[in-house]
PDB file of N, CA and C in Angstrom:
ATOM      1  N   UNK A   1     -15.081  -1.020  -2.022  1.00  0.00           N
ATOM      2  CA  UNK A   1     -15.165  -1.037  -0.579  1.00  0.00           C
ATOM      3  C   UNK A   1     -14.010  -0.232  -0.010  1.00  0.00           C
ATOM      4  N   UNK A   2     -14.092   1.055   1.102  1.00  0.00           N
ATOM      5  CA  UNK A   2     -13.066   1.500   1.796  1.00  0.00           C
ATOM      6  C   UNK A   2     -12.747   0.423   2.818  1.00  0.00           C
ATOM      7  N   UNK A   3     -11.520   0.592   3.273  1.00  0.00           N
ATOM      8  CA  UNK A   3     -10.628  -0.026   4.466  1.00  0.00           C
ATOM      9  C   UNK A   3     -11.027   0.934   5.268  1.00  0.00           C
ATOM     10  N   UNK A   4     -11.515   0.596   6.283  1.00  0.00           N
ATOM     11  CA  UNK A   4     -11.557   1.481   7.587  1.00  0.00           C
ATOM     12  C   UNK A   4      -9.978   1.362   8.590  1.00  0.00           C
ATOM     13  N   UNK A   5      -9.633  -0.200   8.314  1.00  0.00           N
ATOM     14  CA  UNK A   5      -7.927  -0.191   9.434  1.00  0.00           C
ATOM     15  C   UNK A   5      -7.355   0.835   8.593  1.00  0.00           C
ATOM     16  N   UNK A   6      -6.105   1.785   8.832  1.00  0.00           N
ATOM     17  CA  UNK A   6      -4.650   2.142   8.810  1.00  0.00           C
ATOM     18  C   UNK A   6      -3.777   1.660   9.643  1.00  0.00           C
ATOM     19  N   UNK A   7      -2.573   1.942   8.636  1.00  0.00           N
ATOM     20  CA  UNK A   7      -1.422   1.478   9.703  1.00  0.00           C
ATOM     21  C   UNK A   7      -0.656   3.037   9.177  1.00  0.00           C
ATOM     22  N   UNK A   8       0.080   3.357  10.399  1.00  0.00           N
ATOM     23  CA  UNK A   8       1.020   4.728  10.361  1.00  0.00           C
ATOM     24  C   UNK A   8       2.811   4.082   9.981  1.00  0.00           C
ATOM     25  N   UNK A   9       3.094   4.066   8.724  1.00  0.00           N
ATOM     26  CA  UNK A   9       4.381   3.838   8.208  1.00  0.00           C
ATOM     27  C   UNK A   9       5.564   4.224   9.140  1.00  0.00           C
ATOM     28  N   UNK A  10       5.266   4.984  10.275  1.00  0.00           N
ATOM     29  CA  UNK A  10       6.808   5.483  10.829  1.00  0.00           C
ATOM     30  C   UNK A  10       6.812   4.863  12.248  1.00  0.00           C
ATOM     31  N   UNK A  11       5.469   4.596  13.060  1.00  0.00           N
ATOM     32  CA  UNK A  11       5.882   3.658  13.966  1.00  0.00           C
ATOM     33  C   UNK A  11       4.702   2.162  13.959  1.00  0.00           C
ATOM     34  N   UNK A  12       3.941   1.806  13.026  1.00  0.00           N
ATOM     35  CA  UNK A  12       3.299   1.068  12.977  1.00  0.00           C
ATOM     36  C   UNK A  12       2.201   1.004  13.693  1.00  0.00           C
ATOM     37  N   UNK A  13       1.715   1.965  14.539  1.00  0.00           N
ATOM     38  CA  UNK A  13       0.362   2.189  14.463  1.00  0.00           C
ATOM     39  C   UNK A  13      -0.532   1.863  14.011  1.00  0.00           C
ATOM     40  N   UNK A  14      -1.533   0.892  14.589  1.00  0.00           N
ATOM     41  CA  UNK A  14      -2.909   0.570  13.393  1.00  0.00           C
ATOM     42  C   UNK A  14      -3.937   1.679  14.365  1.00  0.00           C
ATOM     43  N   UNK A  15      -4.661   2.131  13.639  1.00  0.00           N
ATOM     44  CA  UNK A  15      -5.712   3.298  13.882  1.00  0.00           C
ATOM     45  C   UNK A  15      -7.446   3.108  13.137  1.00  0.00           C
ATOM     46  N   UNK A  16      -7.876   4.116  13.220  1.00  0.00           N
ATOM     47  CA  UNK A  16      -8.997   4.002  12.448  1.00  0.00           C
ATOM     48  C   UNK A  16      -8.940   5.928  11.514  1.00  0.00           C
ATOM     49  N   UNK A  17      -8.227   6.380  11.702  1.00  0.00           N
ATOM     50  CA  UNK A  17      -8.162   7.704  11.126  1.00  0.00           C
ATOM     51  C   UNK A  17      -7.284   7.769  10.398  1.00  0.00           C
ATOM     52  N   UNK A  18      -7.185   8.994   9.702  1.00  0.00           N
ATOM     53  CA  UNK A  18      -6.092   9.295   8.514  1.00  0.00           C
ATOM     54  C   UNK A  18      -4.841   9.880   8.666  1.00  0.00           C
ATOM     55  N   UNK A  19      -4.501  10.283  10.090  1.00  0.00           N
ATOM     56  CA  UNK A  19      -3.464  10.749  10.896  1.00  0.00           C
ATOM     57  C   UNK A  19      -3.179  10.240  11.978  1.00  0.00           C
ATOM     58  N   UNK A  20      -2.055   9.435  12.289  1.00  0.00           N
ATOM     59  CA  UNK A  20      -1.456   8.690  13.530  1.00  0.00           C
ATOM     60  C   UNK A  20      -1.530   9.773  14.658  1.00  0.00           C
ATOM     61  N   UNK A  21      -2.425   8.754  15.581  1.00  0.00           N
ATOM     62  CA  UNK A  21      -2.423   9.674  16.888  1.00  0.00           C
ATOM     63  C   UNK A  21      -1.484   9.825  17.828  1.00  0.00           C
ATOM     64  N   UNK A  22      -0.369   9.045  17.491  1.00  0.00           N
ATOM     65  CA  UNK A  22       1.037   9.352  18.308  1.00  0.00           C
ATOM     66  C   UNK A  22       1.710  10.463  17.528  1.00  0.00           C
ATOM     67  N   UNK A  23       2.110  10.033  16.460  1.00  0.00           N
ATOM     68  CA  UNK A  23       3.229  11.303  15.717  1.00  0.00           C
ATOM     69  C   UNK A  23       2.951  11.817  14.493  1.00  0.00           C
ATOM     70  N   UNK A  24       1.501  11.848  14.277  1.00  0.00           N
ATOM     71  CA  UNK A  24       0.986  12.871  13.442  1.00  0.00           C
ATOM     72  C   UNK A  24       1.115  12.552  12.083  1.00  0.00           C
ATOM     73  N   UNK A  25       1.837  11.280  11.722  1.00  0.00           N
ATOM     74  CA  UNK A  25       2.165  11.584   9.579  1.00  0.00           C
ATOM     75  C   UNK A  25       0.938  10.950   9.188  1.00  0.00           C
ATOM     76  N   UNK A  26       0.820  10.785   8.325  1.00  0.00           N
ATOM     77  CA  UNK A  26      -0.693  10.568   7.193  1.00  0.00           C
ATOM     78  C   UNK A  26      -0.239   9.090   7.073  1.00  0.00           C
ATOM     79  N   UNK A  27      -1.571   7.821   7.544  1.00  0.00           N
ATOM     80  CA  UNK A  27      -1.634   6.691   7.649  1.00  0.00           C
ATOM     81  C   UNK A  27      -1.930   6.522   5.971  1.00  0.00           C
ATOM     82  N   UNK A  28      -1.442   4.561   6.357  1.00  0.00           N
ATOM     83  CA  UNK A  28      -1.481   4.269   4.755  1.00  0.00           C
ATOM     84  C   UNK A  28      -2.681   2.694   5.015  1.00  0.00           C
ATOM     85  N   UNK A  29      -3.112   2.593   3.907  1.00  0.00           N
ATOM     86  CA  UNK A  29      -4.156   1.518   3.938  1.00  0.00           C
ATOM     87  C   UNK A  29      -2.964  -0.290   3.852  1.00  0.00           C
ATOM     88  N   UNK A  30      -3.082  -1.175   5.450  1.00  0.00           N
ATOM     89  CA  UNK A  30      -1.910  -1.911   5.161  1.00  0.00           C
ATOM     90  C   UNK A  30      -2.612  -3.261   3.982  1.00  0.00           C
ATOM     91  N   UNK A  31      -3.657  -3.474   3.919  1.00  0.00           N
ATOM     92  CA  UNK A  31      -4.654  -4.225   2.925  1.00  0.00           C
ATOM     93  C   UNK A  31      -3.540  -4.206   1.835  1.00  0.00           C
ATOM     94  N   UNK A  32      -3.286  -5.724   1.117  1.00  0.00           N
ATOM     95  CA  UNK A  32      -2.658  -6.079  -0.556  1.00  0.00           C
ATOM     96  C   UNK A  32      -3.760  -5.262  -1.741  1.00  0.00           C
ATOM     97  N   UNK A  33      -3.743  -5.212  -2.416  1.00  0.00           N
ATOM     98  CA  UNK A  33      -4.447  -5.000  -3.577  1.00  0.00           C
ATOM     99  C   UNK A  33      -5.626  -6.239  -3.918  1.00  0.00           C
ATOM    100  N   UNK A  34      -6.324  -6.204  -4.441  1.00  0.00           N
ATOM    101  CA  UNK A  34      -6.903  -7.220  -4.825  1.00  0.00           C
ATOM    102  C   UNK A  34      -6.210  -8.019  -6.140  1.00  0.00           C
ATOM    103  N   UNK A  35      -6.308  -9.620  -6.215  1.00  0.00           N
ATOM    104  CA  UNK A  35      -6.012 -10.119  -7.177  1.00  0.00           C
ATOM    105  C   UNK A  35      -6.820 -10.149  -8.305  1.00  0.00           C
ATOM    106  N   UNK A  36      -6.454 -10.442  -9.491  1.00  0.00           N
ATOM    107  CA  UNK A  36      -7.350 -10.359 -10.509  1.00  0.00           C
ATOM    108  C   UNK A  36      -6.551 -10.686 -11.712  1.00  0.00           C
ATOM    109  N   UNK A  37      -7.156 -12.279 -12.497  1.00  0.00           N
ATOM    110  CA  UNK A  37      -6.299 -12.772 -13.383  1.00  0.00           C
ATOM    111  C   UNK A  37      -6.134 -11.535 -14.510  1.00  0.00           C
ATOM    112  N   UNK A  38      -7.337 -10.772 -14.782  1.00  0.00           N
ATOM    113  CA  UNK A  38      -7.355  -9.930 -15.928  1.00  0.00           C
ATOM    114  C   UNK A  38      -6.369  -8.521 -15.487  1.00  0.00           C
ATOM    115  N   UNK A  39      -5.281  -9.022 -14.663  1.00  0.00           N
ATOM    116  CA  UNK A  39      -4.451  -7.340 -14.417  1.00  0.00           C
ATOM    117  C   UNK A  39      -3.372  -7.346 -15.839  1.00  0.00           C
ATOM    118  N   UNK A  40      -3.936  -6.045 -16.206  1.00  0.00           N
ATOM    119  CA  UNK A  40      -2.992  -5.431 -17.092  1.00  0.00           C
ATOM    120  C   UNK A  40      -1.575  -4.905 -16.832  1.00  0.00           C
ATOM    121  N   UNK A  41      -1.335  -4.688 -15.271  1.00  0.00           N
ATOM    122  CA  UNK A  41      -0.476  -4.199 -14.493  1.00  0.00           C
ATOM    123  C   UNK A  41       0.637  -4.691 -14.316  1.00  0.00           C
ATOM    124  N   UNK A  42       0.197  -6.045 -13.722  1.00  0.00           N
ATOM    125  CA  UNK A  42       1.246  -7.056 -13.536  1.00  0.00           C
ATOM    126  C   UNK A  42       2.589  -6.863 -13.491  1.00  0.00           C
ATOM    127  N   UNK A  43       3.014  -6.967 -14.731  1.00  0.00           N
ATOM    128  CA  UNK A  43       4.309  -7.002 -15.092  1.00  0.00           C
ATOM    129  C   UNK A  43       4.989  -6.028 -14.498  1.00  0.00           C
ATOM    130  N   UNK A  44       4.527  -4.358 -14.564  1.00  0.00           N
ATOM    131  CA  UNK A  44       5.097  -3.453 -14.412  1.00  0.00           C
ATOM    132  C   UNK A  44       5.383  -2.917 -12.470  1.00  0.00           C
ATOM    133  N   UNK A  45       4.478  -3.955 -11.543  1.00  0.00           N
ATOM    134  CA  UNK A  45       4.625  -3.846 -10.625  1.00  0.00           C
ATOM    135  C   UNK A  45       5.619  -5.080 -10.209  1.00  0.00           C
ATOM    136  N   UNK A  46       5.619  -6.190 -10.412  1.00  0.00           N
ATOM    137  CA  UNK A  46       6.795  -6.983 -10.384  1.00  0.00           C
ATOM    138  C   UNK A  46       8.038  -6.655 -10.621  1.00  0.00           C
ATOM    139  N   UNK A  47       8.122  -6.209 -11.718  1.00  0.00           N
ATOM    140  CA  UNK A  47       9.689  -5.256 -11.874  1.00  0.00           C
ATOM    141  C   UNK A  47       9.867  -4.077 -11.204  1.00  0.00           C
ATOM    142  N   UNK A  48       9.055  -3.422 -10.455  1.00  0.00           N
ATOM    143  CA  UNK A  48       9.108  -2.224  -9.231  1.00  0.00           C
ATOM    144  C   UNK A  48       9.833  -3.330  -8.323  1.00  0.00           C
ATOM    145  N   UNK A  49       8.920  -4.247  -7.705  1.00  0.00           N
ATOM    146  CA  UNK A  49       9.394  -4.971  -6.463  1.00  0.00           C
ATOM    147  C   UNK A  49      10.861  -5.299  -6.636  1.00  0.00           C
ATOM    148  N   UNK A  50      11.072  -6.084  -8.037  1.00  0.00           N
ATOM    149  CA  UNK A  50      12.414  -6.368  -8.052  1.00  0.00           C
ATOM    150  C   UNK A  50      13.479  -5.606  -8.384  1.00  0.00           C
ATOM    151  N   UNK A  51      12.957  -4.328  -8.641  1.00  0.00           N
ATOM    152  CA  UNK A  51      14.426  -3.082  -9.128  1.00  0.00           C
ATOM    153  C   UNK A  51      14.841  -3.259 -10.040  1.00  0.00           C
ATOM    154  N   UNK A  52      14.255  -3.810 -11.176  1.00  0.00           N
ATOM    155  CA  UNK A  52      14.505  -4.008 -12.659  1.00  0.00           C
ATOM    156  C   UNK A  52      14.020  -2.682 -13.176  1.00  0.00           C
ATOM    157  N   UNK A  53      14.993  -2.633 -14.163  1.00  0.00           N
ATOM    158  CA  UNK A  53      13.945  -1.618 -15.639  1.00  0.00           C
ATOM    159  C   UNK A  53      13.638  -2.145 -16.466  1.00  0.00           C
ATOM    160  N   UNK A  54      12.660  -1.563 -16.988  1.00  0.00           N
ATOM    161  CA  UNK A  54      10.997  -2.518 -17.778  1.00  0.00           C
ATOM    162  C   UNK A  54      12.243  -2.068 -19.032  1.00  0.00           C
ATOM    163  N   UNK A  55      11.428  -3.295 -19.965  1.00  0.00           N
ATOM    164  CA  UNK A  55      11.845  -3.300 -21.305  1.00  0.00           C
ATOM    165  C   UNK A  55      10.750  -2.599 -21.951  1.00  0.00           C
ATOM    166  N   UNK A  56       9.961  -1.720 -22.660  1.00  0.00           N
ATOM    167  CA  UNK A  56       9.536  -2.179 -23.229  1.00  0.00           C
ATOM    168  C   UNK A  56       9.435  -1.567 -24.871  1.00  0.00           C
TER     169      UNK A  56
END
């Protein structure tokens, strides 16, 4: 499924297009990811959030 909302990262703008109609930068989708017990990912995005380096 696409997200039709954006939000524009530099003044928070929610829109329906791919370019903020105030100041022009390229909108981002503000929607989480979907959950899913079977993520292979996991780990490696948790240690992004927390500013760790991965062991592995």
């Amino acid at each position: 499924m696409k997200w039709k909302l954006r939000k524009c990262p530099i003044d928070g703008t929610y829109t329906l297009k791919d370019n903020c109609p105030i100041c022009g930068s390229k909108t981002i989708v503000p929607h989480p990811p979907r959950f899913s017990p079977e993520d292979k990912f996991v780990k490696y995005r948790l240690e992004m959030k927390k500013g760790r380096k991965l062991n592995c």
